[in-house]
ModelCIF file with pLDDT and N, C-alpha, C, O atoms, coordinates in Angstrom:
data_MODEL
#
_entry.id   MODEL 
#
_entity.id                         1 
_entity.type                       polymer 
_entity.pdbx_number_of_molecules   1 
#
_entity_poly.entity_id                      1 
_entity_poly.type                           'polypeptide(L)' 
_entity_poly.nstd_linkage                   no 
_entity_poly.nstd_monomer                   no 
_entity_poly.pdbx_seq_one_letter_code       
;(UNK)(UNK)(UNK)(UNK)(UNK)(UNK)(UNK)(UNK)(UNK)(UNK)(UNK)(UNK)(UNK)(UNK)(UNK)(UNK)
(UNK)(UNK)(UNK)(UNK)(UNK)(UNK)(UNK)(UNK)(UNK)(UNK)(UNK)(UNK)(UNK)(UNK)(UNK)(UNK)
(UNK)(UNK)(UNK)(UNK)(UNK)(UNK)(UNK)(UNK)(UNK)(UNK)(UNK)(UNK)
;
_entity_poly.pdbx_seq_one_letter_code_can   XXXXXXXXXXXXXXXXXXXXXXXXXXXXXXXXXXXXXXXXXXXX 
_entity_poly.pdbx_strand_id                 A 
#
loop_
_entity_poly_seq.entity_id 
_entity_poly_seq.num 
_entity_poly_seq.mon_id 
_entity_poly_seq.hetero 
1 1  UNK n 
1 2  UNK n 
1 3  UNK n 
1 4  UNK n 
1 5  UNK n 
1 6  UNK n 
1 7  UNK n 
1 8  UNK n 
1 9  UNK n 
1 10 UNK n 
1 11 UNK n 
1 12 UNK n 
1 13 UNK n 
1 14 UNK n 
1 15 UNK n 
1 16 UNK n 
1 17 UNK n 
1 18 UNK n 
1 19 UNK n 
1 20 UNK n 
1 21 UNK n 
1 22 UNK n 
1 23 UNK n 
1 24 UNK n 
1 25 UNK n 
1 26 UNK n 
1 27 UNK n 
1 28 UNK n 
1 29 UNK n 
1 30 UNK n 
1 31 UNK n 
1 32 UNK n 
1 33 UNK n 
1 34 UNK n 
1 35 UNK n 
1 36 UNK n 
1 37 UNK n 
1 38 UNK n 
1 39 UNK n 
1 40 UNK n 
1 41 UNK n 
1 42 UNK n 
1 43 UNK n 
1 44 UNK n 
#
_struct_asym.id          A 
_struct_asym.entity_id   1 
#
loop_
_ma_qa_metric.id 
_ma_qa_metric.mode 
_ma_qa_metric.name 
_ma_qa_metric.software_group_id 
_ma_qa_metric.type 
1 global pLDDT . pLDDT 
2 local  pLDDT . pLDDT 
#
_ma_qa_metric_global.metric_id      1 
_ma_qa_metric_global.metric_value   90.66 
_ma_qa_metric_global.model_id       1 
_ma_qa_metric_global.ordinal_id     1 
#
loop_
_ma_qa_metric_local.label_asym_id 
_ma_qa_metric_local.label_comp_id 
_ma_qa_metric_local.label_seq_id 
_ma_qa_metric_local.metric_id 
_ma_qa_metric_local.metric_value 
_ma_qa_metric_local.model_id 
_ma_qa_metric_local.ordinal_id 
A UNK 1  2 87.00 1 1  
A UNK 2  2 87.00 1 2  
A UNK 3  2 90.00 1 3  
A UNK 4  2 94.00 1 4  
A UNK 5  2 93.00 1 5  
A UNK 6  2 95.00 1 6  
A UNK 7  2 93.00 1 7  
A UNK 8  2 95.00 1 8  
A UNK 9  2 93.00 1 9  
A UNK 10 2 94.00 1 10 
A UNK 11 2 93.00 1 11 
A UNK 12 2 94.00 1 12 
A UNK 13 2 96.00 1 13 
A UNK 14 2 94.00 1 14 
A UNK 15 2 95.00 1 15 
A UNK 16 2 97.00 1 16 
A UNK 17 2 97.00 1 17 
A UNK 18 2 97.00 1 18 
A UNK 19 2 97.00 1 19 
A UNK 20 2 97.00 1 20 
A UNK 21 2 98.00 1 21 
A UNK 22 2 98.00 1 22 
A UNK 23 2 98.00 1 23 
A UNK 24 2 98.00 1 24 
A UNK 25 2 98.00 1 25 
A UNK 26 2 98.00 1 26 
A UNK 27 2 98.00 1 27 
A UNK 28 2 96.00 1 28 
A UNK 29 2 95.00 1 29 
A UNK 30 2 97.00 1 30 
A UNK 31 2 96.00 1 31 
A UNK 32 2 93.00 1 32 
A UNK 33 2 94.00 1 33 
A UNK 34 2 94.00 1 34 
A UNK 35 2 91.00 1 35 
A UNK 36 2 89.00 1 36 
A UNK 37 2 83.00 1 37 
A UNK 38 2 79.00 1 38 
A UNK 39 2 77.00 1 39 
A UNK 40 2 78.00 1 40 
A UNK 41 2 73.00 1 41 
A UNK 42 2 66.00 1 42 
A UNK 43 2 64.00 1 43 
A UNK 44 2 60.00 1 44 
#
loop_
_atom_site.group_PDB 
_atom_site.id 
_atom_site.type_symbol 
_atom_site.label_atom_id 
_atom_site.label_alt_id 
_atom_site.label_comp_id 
_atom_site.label_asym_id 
_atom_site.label_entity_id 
_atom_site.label_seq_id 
_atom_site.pdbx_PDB_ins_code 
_atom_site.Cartn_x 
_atom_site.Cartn_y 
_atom_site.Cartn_z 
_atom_site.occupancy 
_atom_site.B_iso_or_equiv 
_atom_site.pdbx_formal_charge 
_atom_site.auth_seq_id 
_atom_site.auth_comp_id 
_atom_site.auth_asym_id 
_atom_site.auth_atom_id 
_atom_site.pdbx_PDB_model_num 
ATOM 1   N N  . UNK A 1 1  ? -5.738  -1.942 8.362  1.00 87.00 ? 1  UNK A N  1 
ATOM 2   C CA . UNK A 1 1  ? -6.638  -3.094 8.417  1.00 87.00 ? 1  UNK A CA 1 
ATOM 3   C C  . UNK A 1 1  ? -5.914  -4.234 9.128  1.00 87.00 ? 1  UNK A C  1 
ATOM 4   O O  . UNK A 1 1  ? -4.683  -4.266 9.120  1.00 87.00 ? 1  UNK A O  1 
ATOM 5   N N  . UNK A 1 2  ? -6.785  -5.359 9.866  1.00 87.00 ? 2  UNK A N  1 
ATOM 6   C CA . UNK A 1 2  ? -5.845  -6.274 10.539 1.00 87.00 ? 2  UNK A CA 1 
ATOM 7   C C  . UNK A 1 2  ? -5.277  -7.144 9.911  1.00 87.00 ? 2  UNK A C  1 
ATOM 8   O O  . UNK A 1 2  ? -5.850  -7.738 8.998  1.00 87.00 ? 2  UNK A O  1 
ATOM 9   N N  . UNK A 1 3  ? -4.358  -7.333 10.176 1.00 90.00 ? 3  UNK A N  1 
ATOM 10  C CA . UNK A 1 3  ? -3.109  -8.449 9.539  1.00 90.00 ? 3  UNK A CA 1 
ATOM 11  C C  . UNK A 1 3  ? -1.966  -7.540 8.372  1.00 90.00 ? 3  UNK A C  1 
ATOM 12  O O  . UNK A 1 3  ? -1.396  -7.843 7.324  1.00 90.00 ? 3  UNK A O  1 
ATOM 13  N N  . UNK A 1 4  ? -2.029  -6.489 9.111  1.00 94.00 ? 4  UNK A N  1 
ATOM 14  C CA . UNK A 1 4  ? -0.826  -5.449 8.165  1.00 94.00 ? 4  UNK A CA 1 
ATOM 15  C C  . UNK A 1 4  ? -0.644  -5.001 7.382  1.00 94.00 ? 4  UNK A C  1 
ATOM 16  O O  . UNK A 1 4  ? 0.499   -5.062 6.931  1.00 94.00 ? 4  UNK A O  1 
ATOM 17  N N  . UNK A 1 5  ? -2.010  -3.991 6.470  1.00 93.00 ? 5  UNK A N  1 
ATOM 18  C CA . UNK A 1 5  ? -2.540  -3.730 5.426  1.00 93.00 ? 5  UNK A CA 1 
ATOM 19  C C  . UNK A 1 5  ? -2.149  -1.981 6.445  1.00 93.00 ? 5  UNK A C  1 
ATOM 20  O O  . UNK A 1 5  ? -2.313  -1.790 7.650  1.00 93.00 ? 5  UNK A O  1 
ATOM 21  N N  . UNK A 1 6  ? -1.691  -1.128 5.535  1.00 95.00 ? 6  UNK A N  1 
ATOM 22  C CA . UNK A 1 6  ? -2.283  -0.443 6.007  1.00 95.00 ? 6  UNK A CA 1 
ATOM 23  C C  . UNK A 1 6  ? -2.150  1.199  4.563  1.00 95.00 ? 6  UNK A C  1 
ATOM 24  O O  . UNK A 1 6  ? -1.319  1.387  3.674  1.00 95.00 ? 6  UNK A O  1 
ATOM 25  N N  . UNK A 1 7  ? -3.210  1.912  4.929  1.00 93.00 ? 7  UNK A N  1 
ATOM 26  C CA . UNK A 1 7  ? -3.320  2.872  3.727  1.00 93.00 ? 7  UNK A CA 1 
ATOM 27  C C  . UNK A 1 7  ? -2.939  4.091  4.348  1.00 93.00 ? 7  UNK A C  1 
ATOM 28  O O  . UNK A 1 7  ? -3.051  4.290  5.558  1.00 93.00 ? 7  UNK A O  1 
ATOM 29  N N  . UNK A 1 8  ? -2.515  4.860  3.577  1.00 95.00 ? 8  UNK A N  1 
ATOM 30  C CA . UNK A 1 8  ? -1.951  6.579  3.714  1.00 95.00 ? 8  UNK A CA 1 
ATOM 31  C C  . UNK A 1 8  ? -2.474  7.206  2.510  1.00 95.00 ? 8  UNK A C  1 
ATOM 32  O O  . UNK A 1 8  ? -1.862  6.814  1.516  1.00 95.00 ? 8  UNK A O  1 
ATOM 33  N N  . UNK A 1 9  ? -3.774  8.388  2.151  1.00 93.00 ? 9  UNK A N  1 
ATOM 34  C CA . UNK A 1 9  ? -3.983  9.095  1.334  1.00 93.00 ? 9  UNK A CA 1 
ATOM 35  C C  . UNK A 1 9  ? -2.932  9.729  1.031  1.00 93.00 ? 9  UNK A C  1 
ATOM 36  O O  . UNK A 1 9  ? -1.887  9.872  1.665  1.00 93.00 ? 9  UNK A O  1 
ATOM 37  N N  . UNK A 1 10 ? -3.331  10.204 -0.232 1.00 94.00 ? 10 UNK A N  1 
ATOM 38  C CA . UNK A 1 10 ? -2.418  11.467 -1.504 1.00 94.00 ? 10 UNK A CA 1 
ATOM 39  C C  . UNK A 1 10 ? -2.825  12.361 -0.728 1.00 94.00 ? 10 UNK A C  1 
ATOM 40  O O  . UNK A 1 10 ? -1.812  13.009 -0.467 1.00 94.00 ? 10 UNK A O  1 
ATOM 41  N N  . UNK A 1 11 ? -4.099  13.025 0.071  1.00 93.00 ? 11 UNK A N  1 
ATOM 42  C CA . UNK A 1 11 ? -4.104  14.159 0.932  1.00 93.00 ? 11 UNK A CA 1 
ATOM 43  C C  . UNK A 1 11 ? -3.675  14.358 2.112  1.00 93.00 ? 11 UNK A C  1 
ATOM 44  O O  . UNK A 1 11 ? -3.657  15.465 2.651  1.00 93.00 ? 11 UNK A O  1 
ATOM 45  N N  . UNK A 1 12 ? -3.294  13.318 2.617  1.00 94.00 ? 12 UNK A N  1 
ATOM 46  C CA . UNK A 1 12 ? -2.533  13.496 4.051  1.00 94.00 ? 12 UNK A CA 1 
ATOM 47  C C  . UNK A 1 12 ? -0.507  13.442 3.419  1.00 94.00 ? 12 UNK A C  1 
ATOM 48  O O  . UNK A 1 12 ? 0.502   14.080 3.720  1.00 94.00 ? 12 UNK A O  1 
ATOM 49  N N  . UNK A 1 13 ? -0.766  12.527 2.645  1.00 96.00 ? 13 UNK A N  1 
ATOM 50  C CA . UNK A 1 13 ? 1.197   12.907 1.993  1.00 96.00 ? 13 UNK A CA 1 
ATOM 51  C C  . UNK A 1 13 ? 1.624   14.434 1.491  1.00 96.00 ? 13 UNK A C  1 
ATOM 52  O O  . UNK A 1 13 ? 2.696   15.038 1.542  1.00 96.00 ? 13 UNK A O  1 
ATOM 53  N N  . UNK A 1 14 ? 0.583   14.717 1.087  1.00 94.00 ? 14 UNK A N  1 
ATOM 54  C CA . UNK A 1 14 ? 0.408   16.077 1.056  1.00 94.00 ? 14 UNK A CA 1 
ATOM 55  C C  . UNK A 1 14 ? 0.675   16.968 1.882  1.00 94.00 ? 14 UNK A C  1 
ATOM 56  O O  . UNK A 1 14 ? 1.319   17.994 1.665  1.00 94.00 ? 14 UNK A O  1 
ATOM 57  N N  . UNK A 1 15 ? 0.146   16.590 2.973  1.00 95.00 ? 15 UNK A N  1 
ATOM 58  C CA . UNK A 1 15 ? 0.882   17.871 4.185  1.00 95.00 ? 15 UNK A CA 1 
ATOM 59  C C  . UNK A 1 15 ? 2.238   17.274 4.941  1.00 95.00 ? 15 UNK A C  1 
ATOM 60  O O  . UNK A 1 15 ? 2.717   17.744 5.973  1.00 95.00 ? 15 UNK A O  1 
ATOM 61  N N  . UNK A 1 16 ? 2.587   16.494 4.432  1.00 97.00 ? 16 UNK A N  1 
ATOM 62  C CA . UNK A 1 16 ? 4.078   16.080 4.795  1.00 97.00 ? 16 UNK A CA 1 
ATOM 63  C C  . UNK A 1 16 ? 5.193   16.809 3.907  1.00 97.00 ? 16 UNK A C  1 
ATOM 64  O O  . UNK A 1 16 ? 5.173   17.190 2.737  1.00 97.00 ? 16 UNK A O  1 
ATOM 65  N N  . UNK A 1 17 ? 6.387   16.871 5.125  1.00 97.00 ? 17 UNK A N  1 
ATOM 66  C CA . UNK A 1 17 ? 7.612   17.415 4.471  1.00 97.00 ? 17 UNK A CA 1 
ATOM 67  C C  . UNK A 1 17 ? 9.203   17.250 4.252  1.00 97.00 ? 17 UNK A C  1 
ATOM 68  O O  . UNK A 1 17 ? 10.132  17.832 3.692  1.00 97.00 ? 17 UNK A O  1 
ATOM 69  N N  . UNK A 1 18 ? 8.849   15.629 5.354  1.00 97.00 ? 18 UNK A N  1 
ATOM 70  C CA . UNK A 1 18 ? 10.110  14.784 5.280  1.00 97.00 ? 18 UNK A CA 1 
ATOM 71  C C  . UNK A 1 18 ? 9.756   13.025 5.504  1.00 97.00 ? 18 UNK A C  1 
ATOM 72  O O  . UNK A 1 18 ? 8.760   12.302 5.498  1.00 97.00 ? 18 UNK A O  1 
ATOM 73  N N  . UNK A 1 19 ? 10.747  12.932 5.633  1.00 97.00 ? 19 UNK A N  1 
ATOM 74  C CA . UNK A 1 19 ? 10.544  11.104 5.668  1.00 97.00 ? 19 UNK A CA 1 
ATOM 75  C C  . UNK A 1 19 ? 10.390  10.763 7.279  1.00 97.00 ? 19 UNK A C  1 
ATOM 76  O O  . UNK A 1 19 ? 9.788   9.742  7.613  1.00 97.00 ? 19 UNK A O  1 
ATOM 77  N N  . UNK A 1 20 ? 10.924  11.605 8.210  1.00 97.00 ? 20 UNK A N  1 
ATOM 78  C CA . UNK A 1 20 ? 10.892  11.458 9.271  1.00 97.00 ? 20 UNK A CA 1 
ATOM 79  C C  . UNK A 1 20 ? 9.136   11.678 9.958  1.00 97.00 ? 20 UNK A C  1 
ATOM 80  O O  . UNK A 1 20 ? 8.625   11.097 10.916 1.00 97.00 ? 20 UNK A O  1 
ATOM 81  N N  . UNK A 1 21 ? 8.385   13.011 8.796  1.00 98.00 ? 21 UNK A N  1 
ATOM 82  C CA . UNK A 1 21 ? 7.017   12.891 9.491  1.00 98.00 ? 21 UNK A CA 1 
ATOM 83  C C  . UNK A 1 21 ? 6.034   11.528 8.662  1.00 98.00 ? 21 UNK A C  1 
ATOM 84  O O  . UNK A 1 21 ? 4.823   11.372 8.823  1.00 98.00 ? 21 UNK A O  1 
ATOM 85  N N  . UNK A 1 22 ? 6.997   10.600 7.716  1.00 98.00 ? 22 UNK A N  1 
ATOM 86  C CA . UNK A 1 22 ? 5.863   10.033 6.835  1.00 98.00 ? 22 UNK A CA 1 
ATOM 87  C C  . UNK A 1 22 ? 6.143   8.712  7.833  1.00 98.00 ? 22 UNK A C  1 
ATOM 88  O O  . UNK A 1 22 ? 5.332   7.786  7.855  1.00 98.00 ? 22 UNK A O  1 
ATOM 89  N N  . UNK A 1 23 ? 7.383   8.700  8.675  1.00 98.00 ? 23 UNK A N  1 
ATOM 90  C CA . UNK A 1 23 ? 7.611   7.534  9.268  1.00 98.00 ? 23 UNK A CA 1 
ATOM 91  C C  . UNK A 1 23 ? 6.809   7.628  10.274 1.00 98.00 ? 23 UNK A C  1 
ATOM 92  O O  . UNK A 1 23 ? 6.142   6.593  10.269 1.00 98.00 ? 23 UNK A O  1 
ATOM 93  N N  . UNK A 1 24 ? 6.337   8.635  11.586 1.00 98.00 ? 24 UNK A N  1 
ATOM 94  C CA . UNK A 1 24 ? 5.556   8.630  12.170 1.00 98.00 ? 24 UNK A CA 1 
ATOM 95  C C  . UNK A 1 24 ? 4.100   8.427  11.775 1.00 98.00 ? 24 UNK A C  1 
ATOM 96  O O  . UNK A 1 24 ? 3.324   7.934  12.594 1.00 98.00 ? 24 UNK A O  1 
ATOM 97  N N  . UNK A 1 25 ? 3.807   8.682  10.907 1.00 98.00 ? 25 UNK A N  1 
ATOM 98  C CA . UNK A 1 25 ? 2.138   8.322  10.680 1.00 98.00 ? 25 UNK A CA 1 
ATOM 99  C C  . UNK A 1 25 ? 2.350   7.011  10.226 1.00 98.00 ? 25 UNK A C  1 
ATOM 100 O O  . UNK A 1 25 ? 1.756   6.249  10.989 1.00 98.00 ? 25 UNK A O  1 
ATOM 101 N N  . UNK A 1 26 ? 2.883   6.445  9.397  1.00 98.00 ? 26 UNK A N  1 
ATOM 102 C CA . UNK A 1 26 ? 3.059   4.930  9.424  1.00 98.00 ? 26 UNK A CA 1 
ATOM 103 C C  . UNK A 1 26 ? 3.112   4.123  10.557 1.00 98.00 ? 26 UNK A C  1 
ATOM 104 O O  . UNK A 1 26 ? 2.473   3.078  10.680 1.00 98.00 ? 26 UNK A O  1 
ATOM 105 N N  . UNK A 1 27 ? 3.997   4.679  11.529 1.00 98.00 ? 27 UNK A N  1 
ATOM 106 C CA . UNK A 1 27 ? 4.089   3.979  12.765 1.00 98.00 ? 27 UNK A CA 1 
ATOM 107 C C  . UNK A 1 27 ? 2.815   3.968  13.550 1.00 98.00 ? 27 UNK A C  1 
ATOM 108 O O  . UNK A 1 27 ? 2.348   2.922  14.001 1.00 98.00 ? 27 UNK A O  1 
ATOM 109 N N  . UNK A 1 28 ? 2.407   4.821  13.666 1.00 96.00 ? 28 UNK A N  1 
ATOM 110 C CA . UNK A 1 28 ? 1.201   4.927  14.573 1.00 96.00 ? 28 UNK A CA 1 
ATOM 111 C C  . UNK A 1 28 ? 0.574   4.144  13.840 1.00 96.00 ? 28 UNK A C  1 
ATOM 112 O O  . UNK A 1 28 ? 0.158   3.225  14.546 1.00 96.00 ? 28 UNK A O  1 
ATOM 113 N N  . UNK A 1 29 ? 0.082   3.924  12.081 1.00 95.00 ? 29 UNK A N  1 
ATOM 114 C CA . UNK A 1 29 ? -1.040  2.723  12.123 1.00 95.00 ? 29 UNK A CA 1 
ATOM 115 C C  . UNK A 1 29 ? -0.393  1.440  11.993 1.00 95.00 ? 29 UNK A C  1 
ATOM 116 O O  . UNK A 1 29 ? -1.139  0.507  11.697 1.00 95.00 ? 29 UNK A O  1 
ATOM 117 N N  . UNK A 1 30 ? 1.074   1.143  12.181 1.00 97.00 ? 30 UNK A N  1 
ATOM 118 C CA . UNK A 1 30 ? 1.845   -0.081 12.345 1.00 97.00 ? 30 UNK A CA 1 
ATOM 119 C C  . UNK A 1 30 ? 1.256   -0.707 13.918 1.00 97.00 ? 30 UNK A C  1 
ATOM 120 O O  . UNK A 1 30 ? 1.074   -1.859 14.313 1.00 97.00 ? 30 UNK A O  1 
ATOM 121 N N  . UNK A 1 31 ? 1.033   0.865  14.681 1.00 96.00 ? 31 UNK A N  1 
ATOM 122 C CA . UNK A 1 31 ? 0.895   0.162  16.435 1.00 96.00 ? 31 UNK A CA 1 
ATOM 123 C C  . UNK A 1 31 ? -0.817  0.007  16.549 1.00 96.00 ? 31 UNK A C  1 
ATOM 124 O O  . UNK A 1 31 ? -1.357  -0.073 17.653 1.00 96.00 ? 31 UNK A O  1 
ATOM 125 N N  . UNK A 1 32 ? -1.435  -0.018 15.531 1.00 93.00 ? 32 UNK A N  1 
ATOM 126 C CA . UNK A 1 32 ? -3.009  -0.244 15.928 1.00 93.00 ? 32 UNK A CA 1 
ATOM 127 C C  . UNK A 1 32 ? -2.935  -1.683 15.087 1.00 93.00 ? 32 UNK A C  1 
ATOM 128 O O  . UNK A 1 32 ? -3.954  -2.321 15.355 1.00 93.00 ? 32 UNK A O  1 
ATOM 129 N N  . UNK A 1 33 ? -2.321  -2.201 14.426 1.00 94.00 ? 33 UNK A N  1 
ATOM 130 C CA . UNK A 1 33 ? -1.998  -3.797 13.788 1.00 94.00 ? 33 UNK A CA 1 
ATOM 131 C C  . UNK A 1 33 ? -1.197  -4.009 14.929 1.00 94.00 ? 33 UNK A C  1 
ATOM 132 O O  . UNK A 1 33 ? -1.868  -4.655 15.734 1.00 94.00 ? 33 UNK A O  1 
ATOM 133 N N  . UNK A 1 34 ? -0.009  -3.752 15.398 1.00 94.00 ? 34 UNK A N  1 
ATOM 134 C CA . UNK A 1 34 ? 0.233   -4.511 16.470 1.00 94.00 ? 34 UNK A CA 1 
ATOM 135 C C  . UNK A 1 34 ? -0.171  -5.057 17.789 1.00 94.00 ? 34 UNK A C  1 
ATOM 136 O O  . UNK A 1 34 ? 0.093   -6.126 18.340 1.00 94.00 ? 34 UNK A O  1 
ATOM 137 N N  . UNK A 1 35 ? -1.009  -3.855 18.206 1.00 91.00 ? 35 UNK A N  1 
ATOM 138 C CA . UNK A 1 35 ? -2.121  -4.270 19.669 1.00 91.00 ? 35 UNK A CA 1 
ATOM 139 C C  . UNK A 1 35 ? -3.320  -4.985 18.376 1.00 91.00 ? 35 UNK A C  1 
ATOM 140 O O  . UNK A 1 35 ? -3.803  -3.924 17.980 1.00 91.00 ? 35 UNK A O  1 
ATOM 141 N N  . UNK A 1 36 ? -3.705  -5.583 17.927 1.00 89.00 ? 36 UNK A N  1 
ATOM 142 C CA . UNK A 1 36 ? -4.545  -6.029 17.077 1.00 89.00 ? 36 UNK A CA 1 
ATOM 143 C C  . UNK A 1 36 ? -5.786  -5.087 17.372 1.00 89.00 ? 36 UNK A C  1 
ATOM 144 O O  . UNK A 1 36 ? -6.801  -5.761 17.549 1.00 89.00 ? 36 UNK A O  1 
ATOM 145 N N  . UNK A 1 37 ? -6.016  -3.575 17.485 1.00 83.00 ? 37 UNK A N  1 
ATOM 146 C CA . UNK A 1 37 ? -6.974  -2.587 17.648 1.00 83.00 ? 37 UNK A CA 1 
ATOM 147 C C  . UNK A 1 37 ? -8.328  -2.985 16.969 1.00 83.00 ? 37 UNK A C  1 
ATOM 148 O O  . UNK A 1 37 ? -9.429  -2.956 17.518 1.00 83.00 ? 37 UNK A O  1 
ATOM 149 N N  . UNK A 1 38 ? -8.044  -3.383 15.608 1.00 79.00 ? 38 UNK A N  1 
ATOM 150 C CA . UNK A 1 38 ? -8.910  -3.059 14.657 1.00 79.00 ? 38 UNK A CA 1 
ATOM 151 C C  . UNK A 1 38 ? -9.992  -4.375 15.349 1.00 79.00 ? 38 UNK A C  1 
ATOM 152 O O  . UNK A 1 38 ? -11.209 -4.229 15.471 1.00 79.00 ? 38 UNK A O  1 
ATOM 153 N N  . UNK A 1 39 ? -9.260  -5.588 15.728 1.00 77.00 ? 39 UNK A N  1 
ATOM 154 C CA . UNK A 1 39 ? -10.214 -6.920 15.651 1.00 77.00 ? 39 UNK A CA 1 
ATOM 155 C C  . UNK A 1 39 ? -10.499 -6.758 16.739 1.00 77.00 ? 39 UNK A C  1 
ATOM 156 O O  . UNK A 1 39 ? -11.679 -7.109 16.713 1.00 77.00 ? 39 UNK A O  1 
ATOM 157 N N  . UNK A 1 40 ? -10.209 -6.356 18.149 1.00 78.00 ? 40 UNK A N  1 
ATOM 158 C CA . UNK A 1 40 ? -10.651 -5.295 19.651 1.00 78.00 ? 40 UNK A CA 1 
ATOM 159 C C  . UNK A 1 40 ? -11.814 -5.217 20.048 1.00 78.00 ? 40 UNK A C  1 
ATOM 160 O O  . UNK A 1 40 ? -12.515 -5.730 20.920 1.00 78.00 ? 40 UNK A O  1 
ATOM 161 N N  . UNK A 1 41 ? -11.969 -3.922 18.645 1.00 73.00 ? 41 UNK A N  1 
ATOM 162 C CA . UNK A 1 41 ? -13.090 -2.731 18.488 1.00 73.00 ? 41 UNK A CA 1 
ATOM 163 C C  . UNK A 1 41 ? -13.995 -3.645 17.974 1.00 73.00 ? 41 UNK A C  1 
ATOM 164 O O  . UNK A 1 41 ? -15.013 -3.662 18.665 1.00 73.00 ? 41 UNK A O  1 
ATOM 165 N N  . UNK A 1 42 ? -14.040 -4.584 16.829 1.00 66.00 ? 42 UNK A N  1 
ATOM 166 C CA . UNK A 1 42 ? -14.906 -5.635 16.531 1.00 66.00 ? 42 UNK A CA 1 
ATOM 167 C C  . UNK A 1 42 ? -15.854 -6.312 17.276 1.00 66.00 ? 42 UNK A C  1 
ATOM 168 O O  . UNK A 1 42 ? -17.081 -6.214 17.302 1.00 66.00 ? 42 UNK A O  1 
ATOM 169 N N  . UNK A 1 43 ? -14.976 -7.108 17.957 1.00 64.00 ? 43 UNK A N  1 
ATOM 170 C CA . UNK A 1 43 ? -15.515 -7.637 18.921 1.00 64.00 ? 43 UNK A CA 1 
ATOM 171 C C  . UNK A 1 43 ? -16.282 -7.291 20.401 1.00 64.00 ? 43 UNK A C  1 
ATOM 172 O O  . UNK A 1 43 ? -17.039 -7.969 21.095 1.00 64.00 ? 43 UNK A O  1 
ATOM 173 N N  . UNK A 1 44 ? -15.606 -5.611 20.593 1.00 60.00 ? 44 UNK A N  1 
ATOM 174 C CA . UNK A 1 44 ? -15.892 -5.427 21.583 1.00 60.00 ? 44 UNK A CA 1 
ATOM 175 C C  . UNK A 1 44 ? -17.159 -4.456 21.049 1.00 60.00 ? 44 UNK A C  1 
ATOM 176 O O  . UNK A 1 44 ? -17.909 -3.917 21.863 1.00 60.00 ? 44 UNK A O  1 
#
């Protein structure tokens, strides 16, 4: 969500098997708050 909220289900931690794949899915929704994506798509 914008301004740096961001959620990860119990079913997607679930198919994880280290810290290295939980850091990539974090990151990727760290970089849709950083290009401000969410308020973007809003507007656009």
């Amino acid at each position: 969500a914008p301004g740096g909220i961001v959620f990860i289900s119990r079913g997607l931690l679930d198919v994880l098997d280290n810290e290295a794949e939980l850091a990539g899915v974090l990151a990727h929704e760290v970089g849709h708050v950083a290009e401000k994506h969410a308020l973007k798509s809003i507007r656009r």
